[in-house]
Each structure stands twice: as C-alpha cells, then as structure tokens.
PDB file of N, CA and C in Angstrom:
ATOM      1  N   UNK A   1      -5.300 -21.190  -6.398  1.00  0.00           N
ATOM      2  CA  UNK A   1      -4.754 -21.471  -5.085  1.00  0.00           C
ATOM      3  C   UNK A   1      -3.363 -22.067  -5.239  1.00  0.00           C
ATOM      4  N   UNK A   2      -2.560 -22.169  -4.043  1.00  0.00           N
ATOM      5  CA  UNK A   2      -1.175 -22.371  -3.899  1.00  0.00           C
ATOM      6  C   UNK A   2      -0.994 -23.428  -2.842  1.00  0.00           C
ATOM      7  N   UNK A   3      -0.925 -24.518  -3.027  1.00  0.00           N
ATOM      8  CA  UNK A   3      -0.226 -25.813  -1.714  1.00  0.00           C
ATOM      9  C   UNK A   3       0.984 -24.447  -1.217  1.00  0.00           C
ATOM     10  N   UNK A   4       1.097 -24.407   0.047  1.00  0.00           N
ATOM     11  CA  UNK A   4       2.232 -24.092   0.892  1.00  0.00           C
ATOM     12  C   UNK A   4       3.252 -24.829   0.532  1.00  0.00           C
ATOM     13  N   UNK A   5       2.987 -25.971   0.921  1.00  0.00           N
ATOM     14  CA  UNK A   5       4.310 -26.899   0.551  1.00  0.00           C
ATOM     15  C   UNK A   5       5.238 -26.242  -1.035  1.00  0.00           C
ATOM     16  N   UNK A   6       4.595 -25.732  -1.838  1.00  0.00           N
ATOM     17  CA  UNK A   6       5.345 -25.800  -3.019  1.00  0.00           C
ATOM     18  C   UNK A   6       5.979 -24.426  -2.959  1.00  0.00           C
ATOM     19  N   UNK A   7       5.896 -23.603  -1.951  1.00  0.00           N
ATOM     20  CA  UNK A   7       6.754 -22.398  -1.943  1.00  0.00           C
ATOM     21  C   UNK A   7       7.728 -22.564  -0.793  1.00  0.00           C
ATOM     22  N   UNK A   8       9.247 -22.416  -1.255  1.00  0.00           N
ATOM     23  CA  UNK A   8       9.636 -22.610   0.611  1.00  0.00           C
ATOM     24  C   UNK A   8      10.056 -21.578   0.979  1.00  0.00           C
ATOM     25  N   UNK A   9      10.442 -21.465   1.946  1.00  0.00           N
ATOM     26  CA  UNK A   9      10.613 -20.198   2.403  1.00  0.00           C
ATOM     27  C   UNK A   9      11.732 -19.668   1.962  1.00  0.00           C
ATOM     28  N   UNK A  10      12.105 -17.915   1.462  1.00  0.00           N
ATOM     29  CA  UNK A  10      12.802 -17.279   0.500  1.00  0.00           C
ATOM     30  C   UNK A  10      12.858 -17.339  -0.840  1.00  0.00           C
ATOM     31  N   UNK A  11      11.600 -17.899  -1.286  1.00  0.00           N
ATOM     32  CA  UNK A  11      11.127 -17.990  -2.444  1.00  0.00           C
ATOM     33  C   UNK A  11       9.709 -16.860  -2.943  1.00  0.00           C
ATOM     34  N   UNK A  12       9.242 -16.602  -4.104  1.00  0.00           N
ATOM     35  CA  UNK A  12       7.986 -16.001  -4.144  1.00  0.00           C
ATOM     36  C   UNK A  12       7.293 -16.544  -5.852  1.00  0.00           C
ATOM     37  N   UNK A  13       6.516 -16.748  -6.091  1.00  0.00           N
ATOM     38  CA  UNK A  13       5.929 -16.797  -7.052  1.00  0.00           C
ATOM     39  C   UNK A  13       4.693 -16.314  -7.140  1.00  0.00           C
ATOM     40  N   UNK A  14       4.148 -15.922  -8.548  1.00  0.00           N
ATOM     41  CA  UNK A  14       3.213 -15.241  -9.204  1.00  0.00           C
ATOM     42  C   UNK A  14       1.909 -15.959  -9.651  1.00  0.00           C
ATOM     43  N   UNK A  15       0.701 -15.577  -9.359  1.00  0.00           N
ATOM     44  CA  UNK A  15      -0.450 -16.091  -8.965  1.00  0.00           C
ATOM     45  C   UNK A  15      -1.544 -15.211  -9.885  1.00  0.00           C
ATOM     46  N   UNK A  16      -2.510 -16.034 -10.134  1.00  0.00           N
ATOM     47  CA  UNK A  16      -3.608 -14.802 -11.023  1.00  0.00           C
ATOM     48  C   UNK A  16      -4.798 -15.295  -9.560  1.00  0.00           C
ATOM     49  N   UNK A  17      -5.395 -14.184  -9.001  1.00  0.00           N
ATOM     50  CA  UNK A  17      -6.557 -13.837  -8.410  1.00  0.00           C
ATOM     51  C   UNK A  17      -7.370 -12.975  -8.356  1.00  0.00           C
ATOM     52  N   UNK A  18      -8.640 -13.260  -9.203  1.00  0.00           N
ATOM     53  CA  UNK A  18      -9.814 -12.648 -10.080  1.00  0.00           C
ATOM     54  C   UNK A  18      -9.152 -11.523 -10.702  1.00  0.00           C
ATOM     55  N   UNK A  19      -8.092 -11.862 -11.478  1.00  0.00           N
ATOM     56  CA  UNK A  19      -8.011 -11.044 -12.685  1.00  0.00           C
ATOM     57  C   UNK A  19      -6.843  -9.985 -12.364  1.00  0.00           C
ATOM     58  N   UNK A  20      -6.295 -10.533 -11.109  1.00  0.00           N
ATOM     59  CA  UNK A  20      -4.741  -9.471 -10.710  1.00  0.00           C
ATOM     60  C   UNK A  20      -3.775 -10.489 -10.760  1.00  0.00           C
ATOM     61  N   UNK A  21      -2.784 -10.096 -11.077  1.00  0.00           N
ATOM     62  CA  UNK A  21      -1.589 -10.826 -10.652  1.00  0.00           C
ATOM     63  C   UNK A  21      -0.948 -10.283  -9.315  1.00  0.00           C
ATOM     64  N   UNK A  22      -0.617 -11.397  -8.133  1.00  0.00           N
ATOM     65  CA  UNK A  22      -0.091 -11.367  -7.120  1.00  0.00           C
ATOM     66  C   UNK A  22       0.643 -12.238  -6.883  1.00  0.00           C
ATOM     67  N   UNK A  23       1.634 -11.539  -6.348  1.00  0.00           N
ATOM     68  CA  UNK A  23       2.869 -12.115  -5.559  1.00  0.00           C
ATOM     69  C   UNK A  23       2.644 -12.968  -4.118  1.00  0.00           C
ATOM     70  N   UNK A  24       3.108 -14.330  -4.068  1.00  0.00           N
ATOM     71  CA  UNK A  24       2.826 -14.702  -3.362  1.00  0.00           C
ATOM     72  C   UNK A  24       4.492 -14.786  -2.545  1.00  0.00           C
ATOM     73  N   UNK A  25       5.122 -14.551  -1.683  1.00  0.00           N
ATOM     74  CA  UNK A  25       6.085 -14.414  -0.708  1.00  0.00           C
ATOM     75  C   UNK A  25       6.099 -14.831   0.117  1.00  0.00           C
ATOM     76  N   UNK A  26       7.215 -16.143   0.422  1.00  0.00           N
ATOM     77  CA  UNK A  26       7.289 -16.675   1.854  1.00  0.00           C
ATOM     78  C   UNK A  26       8.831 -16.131   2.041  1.00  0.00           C
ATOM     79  N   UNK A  27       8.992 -15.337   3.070  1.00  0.00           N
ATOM     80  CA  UNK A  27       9.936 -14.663   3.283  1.00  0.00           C
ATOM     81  C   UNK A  27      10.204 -15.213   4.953  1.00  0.00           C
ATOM     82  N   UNK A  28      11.390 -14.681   5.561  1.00  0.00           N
ATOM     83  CA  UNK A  28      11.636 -15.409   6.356  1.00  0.00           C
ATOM     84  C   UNK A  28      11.151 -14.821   7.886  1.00  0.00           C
ATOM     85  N   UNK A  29      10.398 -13.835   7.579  1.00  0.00           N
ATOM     86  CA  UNK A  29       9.567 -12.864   8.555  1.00  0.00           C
ATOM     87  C   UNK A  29       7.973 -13.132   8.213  1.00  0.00           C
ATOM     88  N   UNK A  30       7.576 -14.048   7.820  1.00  0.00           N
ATOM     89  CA  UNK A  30       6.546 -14.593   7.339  1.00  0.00           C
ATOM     90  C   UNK A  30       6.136 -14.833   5.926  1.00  0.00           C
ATOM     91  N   UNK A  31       4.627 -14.757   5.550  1.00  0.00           N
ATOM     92  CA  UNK A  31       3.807 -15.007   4.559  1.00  0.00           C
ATOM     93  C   UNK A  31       2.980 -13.758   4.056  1.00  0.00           C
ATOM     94  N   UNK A  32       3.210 -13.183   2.705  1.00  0.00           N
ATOM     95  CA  UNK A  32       2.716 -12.161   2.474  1.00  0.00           C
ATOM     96  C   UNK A  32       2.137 -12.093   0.622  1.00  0.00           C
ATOM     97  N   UNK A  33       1.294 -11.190   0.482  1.00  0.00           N
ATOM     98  CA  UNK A  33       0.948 -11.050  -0.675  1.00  0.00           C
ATOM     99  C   UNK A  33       0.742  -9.774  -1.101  1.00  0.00           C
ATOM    100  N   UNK A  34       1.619  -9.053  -2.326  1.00  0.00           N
ATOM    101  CA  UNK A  34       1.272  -7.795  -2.478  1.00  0.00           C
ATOM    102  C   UNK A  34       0.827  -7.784  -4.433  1.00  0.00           C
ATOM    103  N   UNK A  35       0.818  -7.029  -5.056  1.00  0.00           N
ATOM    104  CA  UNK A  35       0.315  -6.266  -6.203  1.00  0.00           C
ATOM    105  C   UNK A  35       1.678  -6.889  -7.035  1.00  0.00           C
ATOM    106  N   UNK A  36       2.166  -8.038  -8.006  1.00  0.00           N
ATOM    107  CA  UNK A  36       2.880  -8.073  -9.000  1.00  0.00           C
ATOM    108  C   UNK A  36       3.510  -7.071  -9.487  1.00  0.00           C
ATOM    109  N   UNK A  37       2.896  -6.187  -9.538  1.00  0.00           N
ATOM    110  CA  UNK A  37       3.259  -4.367 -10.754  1.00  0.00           C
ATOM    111  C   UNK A  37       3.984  -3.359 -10.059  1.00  0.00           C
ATOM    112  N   UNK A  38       4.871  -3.338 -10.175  1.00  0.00           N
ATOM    113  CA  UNK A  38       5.661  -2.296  -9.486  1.00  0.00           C
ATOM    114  C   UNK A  38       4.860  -0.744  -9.777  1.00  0.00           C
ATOM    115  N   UNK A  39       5.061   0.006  -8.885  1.00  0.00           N
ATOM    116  CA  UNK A  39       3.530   1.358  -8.653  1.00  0.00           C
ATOM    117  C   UNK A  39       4.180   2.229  -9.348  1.00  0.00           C
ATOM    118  N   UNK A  40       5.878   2.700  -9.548  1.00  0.00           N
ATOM    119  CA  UNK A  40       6.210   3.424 -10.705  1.00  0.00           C
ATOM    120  C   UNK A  40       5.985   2.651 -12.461  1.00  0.00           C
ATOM    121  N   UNK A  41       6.877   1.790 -12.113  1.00  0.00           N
ATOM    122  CA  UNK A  41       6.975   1.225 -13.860  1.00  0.00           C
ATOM    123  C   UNK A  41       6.404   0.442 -14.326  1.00  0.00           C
ATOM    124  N   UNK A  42       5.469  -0.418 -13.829  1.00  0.00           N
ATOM    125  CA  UNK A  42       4.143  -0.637 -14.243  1.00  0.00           C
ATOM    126  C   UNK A  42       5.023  -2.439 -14.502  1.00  0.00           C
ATOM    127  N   UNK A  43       6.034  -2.326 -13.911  1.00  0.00           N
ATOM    128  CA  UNK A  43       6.648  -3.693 -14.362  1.00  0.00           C
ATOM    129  C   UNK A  43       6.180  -5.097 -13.183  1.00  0.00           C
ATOM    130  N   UNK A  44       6.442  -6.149 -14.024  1.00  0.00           N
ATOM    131  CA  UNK A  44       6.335  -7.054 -12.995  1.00  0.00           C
ATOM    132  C   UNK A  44       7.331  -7.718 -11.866  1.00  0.00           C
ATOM    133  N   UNK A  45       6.943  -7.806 -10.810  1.00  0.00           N
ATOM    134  CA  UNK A  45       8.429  -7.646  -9.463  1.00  0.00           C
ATOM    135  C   UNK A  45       8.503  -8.846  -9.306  1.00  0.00           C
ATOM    136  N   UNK A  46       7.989 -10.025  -9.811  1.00  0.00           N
ATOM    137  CA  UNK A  46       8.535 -11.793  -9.758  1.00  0.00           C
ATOM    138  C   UNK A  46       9.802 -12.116  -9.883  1.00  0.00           C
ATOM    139  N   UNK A  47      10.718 -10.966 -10.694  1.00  0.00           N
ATOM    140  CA  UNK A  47      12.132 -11.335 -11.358  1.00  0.00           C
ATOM    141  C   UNK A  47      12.510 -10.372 -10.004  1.00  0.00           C
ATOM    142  N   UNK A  48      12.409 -10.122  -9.220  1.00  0.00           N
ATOM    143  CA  UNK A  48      12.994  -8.956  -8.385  1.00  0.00           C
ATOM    144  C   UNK A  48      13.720  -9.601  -7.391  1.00  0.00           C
ATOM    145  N   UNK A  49      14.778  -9.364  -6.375  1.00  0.00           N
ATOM    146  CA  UNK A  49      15.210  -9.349  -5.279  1.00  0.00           C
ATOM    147  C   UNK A  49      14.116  -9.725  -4.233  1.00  0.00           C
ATOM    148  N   UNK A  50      14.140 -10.888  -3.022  1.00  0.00           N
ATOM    149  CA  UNK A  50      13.500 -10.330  -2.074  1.00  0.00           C
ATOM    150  C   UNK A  50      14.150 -10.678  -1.014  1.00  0.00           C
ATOM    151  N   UNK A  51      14.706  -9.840   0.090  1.00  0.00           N
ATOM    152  CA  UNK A  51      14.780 -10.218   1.003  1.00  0.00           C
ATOM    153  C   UNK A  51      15.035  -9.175   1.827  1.00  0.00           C
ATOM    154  N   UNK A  52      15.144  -9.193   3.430  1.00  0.00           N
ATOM    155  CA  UNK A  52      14.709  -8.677   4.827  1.00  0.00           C
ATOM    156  C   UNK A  52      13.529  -8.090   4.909  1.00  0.00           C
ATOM    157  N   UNK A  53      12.540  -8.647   4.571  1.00  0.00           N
ATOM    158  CA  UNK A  53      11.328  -8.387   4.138  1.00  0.00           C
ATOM    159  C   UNK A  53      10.945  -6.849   2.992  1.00  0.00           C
ATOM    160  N   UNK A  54      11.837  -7.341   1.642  1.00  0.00           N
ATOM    161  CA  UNK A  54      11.331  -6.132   0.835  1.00  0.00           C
ATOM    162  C   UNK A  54      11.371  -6.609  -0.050  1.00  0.00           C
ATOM    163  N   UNK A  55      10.444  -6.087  -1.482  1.00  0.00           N
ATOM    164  CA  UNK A  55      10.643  -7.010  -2.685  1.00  0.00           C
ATOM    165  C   UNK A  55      11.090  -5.558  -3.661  1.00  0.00           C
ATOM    166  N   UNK A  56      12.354  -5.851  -4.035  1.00  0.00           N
ATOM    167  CA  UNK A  56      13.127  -4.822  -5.223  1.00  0.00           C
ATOM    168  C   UNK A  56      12.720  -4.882  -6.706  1.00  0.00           C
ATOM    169  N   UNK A  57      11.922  -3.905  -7.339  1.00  0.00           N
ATOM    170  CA  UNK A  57      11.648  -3.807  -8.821  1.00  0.00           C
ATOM    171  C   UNK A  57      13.066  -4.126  -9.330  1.00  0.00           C
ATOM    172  N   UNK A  58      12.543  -5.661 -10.379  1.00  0.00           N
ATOM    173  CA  UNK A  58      14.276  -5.640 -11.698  1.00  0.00           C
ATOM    174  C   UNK A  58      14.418  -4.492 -12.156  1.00  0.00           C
ATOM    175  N   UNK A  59      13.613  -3.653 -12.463  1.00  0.00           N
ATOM    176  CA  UNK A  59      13.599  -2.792 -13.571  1.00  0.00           C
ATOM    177  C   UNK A  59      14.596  -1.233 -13.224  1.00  0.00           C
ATOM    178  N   UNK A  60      14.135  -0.706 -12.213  1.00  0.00           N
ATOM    179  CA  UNK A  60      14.843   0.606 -11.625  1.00  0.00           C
ATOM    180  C   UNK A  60      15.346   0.620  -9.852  1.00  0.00           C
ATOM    181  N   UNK A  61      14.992  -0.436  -9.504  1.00  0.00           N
ATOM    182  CA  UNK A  61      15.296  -0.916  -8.129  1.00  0.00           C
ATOM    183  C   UNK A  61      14.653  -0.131  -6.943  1.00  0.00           C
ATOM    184  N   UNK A  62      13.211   0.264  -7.375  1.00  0.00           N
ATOM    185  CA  UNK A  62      12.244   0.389  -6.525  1.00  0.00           C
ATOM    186  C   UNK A  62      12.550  -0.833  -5.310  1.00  0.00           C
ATOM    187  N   UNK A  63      12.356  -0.135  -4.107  1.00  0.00           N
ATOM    188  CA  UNK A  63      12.146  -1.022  -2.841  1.00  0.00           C
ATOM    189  C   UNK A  63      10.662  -0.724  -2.332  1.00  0.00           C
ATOM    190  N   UNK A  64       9.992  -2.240  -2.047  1.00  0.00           N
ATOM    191  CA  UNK A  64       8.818  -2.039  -1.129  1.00  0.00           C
ATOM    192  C   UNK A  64       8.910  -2.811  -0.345  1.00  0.00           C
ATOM    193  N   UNK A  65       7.936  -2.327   1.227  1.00  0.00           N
ATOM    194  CA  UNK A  65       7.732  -3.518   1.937  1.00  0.00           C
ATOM    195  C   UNK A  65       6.907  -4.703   1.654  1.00  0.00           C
ATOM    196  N   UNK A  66       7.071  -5.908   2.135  1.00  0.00           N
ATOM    197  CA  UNK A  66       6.237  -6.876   1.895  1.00  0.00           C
ATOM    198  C   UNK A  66       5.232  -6.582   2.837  1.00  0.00           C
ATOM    199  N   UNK A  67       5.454  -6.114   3.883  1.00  0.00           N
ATOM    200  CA  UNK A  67       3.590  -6.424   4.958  1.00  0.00           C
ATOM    201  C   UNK A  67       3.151  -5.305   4.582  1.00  0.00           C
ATOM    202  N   UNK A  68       3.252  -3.993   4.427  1.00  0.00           N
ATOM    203  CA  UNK A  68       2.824  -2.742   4.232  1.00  0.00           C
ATOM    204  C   UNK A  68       2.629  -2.157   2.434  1.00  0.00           C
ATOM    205  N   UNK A  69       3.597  -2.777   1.930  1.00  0.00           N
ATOM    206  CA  UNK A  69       3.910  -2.461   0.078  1.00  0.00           C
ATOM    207  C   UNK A  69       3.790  -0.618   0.229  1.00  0.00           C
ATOM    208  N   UNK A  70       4.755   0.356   1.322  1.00  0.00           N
ATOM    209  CA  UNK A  70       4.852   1.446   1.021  1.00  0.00           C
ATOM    210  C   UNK A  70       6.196   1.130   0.347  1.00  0.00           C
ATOM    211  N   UNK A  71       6.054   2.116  -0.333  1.00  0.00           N
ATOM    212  CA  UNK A  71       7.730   2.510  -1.777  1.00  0.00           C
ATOM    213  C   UNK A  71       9.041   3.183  -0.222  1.00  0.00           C
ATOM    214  N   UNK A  72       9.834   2.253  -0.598  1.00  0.00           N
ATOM    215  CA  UNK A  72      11.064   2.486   0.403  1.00  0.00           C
ATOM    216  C   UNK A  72      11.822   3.573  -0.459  1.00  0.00           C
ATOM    217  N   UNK A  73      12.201   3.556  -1.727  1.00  0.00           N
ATOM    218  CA  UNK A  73      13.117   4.239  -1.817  1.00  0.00           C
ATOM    219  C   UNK A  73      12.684   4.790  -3.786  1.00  0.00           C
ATOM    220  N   UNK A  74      13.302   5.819  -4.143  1.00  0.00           N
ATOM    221  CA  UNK A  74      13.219   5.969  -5.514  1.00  0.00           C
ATOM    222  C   UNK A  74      13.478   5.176  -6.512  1.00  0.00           C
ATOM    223  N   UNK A  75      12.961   5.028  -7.362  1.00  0.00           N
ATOM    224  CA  UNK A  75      11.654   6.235  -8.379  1.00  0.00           C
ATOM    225  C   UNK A  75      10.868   5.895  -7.836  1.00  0.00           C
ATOM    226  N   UNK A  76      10.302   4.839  -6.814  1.00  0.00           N
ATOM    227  CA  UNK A  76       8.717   4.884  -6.702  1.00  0.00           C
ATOM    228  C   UNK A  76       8.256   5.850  -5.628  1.00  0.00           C
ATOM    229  N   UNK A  77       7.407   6.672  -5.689  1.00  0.00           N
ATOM    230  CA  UNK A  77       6.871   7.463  -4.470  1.00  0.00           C
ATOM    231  C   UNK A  77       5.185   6.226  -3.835  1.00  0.00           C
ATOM    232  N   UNK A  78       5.050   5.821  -4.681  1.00  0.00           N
ATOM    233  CA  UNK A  78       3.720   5.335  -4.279  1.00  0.00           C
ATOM    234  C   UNK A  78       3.170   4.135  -3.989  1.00  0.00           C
ATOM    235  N   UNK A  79       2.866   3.046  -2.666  1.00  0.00           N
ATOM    236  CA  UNK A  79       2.797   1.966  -2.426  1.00  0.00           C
ATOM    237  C   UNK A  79       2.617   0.717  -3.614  1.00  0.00           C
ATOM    238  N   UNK A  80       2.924  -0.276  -3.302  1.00  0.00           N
ATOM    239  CA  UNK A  80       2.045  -1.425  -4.044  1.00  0.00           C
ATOM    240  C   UNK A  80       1.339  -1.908  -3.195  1.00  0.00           C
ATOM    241  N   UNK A  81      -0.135  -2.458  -3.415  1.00  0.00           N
ATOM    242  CA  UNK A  81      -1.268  -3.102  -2.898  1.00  0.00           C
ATOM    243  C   UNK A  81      -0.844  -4.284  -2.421  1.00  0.00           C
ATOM    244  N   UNK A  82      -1.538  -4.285  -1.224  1.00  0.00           N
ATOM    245  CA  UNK A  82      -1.018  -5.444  -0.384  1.00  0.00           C
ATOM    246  C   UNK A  82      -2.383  -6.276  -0.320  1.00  0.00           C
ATOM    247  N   UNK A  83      -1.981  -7.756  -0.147  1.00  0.00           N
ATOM    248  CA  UNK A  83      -3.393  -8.596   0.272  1.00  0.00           C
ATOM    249  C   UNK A  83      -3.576  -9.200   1.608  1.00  0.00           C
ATOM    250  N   UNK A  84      -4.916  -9.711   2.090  1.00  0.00           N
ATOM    251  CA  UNK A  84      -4.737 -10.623   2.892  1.00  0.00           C
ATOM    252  C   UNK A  84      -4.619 -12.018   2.838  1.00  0.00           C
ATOM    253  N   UNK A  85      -3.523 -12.504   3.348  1.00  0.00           N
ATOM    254  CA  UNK A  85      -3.619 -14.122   3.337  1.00  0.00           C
ATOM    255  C   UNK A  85      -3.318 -14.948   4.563  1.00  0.00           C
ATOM    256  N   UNK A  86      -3.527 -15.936   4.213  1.00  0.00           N
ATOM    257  CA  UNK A  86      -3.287 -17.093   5.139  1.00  0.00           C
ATOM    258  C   UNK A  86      -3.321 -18.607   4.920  1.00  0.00           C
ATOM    259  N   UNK A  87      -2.680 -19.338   5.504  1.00  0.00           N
ATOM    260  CA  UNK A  87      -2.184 -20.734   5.568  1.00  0.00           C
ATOM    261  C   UNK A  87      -3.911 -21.234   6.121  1.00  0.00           C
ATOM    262  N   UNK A  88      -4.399 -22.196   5.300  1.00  0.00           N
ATOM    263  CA  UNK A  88      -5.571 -22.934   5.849  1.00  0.00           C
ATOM    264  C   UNK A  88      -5.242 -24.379   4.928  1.00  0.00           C
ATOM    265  N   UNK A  89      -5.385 -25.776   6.257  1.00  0.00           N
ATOM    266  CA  UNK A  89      -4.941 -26.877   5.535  1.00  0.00           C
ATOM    267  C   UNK A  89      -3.806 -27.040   4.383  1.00  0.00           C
ATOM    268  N   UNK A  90      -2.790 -26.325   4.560  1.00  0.00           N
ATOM    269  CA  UNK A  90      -1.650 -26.396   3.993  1.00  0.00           C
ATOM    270  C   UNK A  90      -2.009 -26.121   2.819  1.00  0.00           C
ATOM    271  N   UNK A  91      -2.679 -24.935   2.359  1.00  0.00           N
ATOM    272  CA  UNK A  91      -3.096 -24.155   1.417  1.00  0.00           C
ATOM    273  C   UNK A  91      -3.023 -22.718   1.617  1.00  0.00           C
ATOM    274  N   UNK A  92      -2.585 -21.871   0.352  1.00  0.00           N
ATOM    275  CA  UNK A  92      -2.443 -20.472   0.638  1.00  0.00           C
ATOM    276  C   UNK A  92      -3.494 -19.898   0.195  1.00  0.00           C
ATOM    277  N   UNK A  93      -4.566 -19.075   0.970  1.00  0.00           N
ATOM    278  CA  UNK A  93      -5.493 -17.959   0.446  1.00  0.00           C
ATOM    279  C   UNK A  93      -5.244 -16.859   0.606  1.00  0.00           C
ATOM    280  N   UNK A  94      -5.480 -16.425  -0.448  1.00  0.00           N
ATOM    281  CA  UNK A  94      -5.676 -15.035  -0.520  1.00  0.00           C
ATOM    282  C   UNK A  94      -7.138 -14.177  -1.179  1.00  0.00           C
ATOM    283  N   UNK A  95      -7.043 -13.078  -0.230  1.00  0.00           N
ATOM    284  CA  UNK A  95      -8.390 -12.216  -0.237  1.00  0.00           C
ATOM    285  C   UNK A  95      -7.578 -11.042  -1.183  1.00  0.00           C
ATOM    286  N   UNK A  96      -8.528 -10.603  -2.397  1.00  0.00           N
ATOM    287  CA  UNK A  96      -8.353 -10.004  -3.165  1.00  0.00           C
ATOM    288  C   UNK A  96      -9.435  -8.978  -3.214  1.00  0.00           C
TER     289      UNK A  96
END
C-alpha cells in the first residue's frame, strides 16, 4: 500500500501488487494505476514522461493513456493494463 500523502500530484511511483508491478500516478486529471511494462518493449515506464494525462515509454516513446492505457502513438499498437483504485483514509488501493 501507498499513504496518498507521499505521492503529490505530478508525480508517479512504482508499486509491487500480488506479483505485478504498477504504476501508481497522481496526475493532475486525477488518480490512476496502469501495468509498469510498456506493451511493445517490455520496458519499465517509471523513468517515463507523464503528463496531460499520458505516461511516455523512456525507451522508444510509446504514448499511453493513464485512465484507459490504449497505445496513443508508435511502436506500441497494444494497450497497457489499467487498474482500479482509490483514495480510502488517505491510503491508495489498488485492485489487481
């Protein structure tokens, strides 16, 4: 789990839940959680760009959305997995 407090907003950090790594994103269009692994290069998107709600692969500059994780633009053709979460007692859950 993640205190809210320790992410602020335009920030994202990387989380293990049951055995995935996820991105946790407080972006300035909300709170979101998608799939660490970028869906072409298998890389991890923590070092990536995020902002107007999209998180950019370092690696080849895959764009995805944060609420949806469909692939905006090339090389990736194929979403990243998105989660559900939410703020409870100034704690972040997420459903995996």
């Amino acid at each position: 789990m993640l205190e809210a407090a320790e992410l602020p907003e335009a920030q994202k950090k990387a989380i293990e839940v049951s055995g995935k790594s996820v991105l946790i994103c407080h972006a300035p269009q909300g709170w979101f959680a998608v799939s660490n692994i970028c869906s072409h290069a298998n890389e991890k998107l923590e070092c990536g760009r995020m902002k107007h709600g999209i998180i950019v692969c370092p690696v080849h500059g895959a764009r995805f959305k944060l609420e949806t994780g469909e692939a905006m633009s090339a090389p990736a053709s194929k979403p990243i997995e998105t989660f559900e979460l939410r703020i409870v007692d100034g704690w972040v859950e997420v459903r995996v």
